[in-house]
Protein backbone atom coordinates (compact mmCIF):
# COMPACT_ATOMS: atom_id res chain seq x y z
CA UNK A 1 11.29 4.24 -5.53
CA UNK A 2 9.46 1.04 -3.30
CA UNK A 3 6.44 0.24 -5.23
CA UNK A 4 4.71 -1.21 -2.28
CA UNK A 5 3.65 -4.62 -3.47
CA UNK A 6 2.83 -3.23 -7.17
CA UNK A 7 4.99 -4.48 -9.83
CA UNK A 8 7.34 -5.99 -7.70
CA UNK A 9 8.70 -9.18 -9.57
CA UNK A 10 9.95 -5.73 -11.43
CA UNK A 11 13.54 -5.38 -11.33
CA UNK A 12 14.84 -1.51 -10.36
CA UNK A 13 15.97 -1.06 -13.58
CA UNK A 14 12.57 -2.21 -14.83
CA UNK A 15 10.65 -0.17 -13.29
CA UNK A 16 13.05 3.06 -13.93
CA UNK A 17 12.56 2.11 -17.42
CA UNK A 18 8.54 1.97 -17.23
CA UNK A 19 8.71 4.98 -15.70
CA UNK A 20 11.38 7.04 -17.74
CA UNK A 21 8.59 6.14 -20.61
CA UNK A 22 6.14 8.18 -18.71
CA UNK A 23 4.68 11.65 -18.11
CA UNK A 24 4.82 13.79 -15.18
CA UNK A 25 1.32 15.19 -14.69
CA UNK A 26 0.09 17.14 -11.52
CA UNK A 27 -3.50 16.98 -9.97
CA UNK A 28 -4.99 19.48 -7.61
CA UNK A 29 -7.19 18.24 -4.49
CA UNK A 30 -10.29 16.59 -5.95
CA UNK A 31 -9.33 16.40 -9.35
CA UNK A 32 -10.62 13.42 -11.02
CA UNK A 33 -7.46 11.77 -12.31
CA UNK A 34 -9.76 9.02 -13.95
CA UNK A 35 -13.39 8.79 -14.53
CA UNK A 36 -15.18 5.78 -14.57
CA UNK A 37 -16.19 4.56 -18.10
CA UNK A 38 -13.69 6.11 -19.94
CA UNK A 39 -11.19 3.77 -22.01
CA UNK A 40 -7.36 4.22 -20.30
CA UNK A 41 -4.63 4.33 -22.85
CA UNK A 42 -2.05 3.76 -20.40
CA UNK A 43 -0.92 3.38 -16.52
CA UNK A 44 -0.26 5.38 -13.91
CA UNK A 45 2.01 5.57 -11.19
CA UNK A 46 1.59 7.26 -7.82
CA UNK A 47 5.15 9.52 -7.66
CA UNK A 48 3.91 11.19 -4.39
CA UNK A 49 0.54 12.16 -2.65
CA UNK A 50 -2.10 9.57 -2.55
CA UNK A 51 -5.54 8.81 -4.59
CA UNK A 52 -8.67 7.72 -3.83
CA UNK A 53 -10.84 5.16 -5.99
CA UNK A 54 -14.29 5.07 -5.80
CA UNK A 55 -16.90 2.95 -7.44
CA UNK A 56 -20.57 3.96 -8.57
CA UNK A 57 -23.06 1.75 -8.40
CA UNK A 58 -26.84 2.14 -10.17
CA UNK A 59 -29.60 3.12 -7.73
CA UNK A 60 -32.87 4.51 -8.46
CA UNK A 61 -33.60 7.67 -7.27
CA UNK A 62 -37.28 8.61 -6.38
CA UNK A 63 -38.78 12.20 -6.34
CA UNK A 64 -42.53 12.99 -5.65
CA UNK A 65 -43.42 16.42 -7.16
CA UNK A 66 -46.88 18.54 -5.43
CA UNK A 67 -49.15 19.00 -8.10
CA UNK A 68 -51.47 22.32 -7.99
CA UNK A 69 -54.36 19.49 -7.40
CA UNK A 70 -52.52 18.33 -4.14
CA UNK A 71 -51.96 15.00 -5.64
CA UNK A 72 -48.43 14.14 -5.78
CA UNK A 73 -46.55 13.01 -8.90
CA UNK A 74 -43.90 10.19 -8.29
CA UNK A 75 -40.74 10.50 -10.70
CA UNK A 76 -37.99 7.55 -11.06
CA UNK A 77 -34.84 8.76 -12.65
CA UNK A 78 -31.60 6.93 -12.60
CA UNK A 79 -28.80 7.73 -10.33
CA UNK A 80 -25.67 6.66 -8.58
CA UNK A 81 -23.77 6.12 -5.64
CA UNK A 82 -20.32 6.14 -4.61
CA UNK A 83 -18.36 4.53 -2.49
CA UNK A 84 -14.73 4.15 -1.60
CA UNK A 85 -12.82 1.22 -2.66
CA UNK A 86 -9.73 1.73 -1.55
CA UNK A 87 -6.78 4.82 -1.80
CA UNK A 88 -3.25 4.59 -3.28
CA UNK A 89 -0.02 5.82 -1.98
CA UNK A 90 3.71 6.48 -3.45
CA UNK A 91 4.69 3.70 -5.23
CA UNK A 92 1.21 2.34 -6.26
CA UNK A 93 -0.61 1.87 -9.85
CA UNK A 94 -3.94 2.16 -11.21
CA UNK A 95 -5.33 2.07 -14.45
CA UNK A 96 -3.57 -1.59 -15.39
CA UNK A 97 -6.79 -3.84 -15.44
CA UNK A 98 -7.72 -1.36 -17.88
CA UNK A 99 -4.43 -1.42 -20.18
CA UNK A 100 -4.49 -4.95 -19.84
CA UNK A 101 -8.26 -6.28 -21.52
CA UNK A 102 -8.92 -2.63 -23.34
CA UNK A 103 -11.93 -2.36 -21.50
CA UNK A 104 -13.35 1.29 -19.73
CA UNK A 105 -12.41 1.96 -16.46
CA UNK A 106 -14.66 0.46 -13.78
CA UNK A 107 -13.87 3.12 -11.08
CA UNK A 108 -13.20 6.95 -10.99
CA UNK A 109 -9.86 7.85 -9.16
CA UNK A 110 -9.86 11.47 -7.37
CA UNK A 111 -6.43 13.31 -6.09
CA UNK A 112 -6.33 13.28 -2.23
CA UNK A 113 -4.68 16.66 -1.51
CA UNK A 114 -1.83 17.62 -4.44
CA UNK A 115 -0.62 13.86 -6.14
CA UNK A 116 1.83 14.07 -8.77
CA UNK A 117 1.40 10.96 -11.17
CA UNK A 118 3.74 9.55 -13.80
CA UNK A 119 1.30 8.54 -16.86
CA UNK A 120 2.88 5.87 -19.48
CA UNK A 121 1.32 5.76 -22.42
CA UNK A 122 0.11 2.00 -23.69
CA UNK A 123 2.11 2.49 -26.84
CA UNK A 124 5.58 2.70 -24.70
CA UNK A 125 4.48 -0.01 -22.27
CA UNK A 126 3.83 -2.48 -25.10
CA UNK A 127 6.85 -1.57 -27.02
CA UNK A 128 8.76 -2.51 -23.64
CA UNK A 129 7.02 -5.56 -23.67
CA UNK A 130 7.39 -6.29 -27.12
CA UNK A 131 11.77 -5.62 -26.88
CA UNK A 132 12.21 -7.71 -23.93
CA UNK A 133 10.88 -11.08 -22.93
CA UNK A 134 11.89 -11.24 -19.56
CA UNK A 135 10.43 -7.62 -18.78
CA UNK A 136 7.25 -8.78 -19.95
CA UNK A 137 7.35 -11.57 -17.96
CA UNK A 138 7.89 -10.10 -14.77
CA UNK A 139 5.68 -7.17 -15.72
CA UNK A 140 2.50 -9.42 -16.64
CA UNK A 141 3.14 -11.56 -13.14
CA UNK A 142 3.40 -8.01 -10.99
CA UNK A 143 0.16 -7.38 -12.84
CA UNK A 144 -1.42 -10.39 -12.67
CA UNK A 145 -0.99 -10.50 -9.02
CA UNK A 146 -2.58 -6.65 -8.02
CA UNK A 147 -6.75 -7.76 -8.65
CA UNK A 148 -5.91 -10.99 -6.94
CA UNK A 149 -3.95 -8.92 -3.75
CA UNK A 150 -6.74 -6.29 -3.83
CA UNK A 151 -9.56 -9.00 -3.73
CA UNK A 152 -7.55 -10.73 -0.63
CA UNK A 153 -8.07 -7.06 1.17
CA UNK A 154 -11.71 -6.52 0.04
CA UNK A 155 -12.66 -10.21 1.37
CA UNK A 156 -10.84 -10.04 4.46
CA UNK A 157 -13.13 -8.97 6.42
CA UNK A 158 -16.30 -10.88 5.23
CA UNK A 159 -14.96 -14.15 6.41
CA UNK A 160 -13.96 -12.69 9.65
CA UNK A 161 -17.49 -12.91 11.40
CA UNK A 162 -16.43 -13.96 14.47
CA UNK A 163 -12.80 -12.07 15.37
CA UNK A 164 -12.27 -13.83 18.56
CA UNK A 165 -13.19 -17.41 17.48
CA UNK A 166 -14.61 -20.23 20.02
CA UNK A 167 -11.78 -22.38 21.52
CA UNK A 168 -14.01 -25.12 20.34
CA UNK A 169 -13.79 -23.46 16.82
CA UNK A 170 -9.83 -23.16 17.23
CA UNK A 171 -9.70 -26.52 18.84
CA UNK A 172 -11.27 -27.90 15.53
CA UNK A 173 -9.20 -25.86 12.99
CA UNK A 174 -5.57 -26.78 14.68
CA UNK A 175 -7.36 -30.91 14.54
CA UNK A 176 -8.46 -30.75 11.07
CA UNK A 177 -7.34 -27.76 9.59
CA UNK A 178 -10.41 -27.88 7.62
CA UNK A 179 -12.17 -24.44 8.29
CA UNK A 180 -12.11 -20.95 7.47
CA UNK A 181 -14.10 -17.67 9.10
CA UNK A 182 -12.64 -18.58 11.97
CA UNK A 183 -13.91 -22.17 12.40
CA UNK A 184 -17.59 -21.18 11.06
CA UNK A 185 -17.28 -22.17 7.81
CA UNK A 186 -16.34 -25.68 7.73
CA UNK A 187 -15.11 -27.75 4.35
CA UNK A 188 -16.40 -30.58 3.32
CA UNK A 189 -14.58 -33.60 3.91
CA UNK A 190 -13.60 -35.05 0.47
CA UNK A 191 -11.90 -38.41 2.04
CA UNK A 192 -15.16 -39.70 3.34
């Protein structure tokens, strides 16, 4: 199976050997496959389907209750939003920032239509790990290199203000090649 960018300093064999320490599991449409806060005691690997991760953030929410009097009673309570962070196809993992600093999950991930999953367990992953040094090596850098590749694709847009950049603005980048944003974010010159 591709893996689609995830865990690919993996070797095939390594990654038929992460996954033949797995689980088969099966989620419906809109089954929450992970909810955020919850502490992950594994990874998981997209086998087919696709899931979508979603991150809550803390609003207030404000209710004004009628009283008999006609004055109105104003009630803050605590709620949440969520938004979309991204989805996950075939070949793609979730839950590793988790297995990795034994910290709760930061985002709930939802089945989009059926998704089959494979689930390893962190017991079998670290006792992969643990047997073979250059597994964990390659494992660790595959890792290491998902938040960084996922922050890449969150940010790309917000630096690309101006799509169709000034010819002065392109002029300026191809002379210096100082600038990014499309030539409206300039660095600072260090040599001066």
């Amino acid at each position: 199976m591709a893996f689609n960018g995830t865990l690919d300093k993996l070797t095939d064999d390594d990654r038929q050997l992460l996954l033949g320490a797995g689980e088969s599991r099966v989620f419906t449409p809109g089954s929450i496959i992970l909810r955020h806060r919850t502490l992950v005691q594994g990874v998981f690997a997209v086998i087919s389907g696709q899931v979508r991760v979603e991150h809550g953030f803390e609003v207030p929410r404000v209710t004004v209750a009628k009283r008999a009097d006609g004055s109105e009673e104003i009630h803050h309570e605590p709620g949440r939003m969520w938004t979309e962070v991204t989805s996950l196809g075939r070949g793609e993992f979730f839950g590793e920032m988790s297995f990795i600093d034994d910290s709760p999950v930061r985002a709930s991930v939802f089945a989009v239509g059926q998704v089959e999953v494979v689930f390893i367990p962190a017991g079998k992953v670290r006792e992969l790990l643990e047997r073979n040094g250059g597994f964990a090596q390659r494992f660790y850098r595959s890792f290491a290199s998902v938040p960084a590749e996922r922050l890449r694709q969150a940010a790309s847009g917000s630096y690309d203000v101006d799509p169709e950049p000034s010819d002065k603005a392109q002029d300026r980048e191809k002379a210096d090649g100082r600038t990014f944003g499309g030539g409206l974010f300039p660095l600072p010159d260090y040599q001066k």
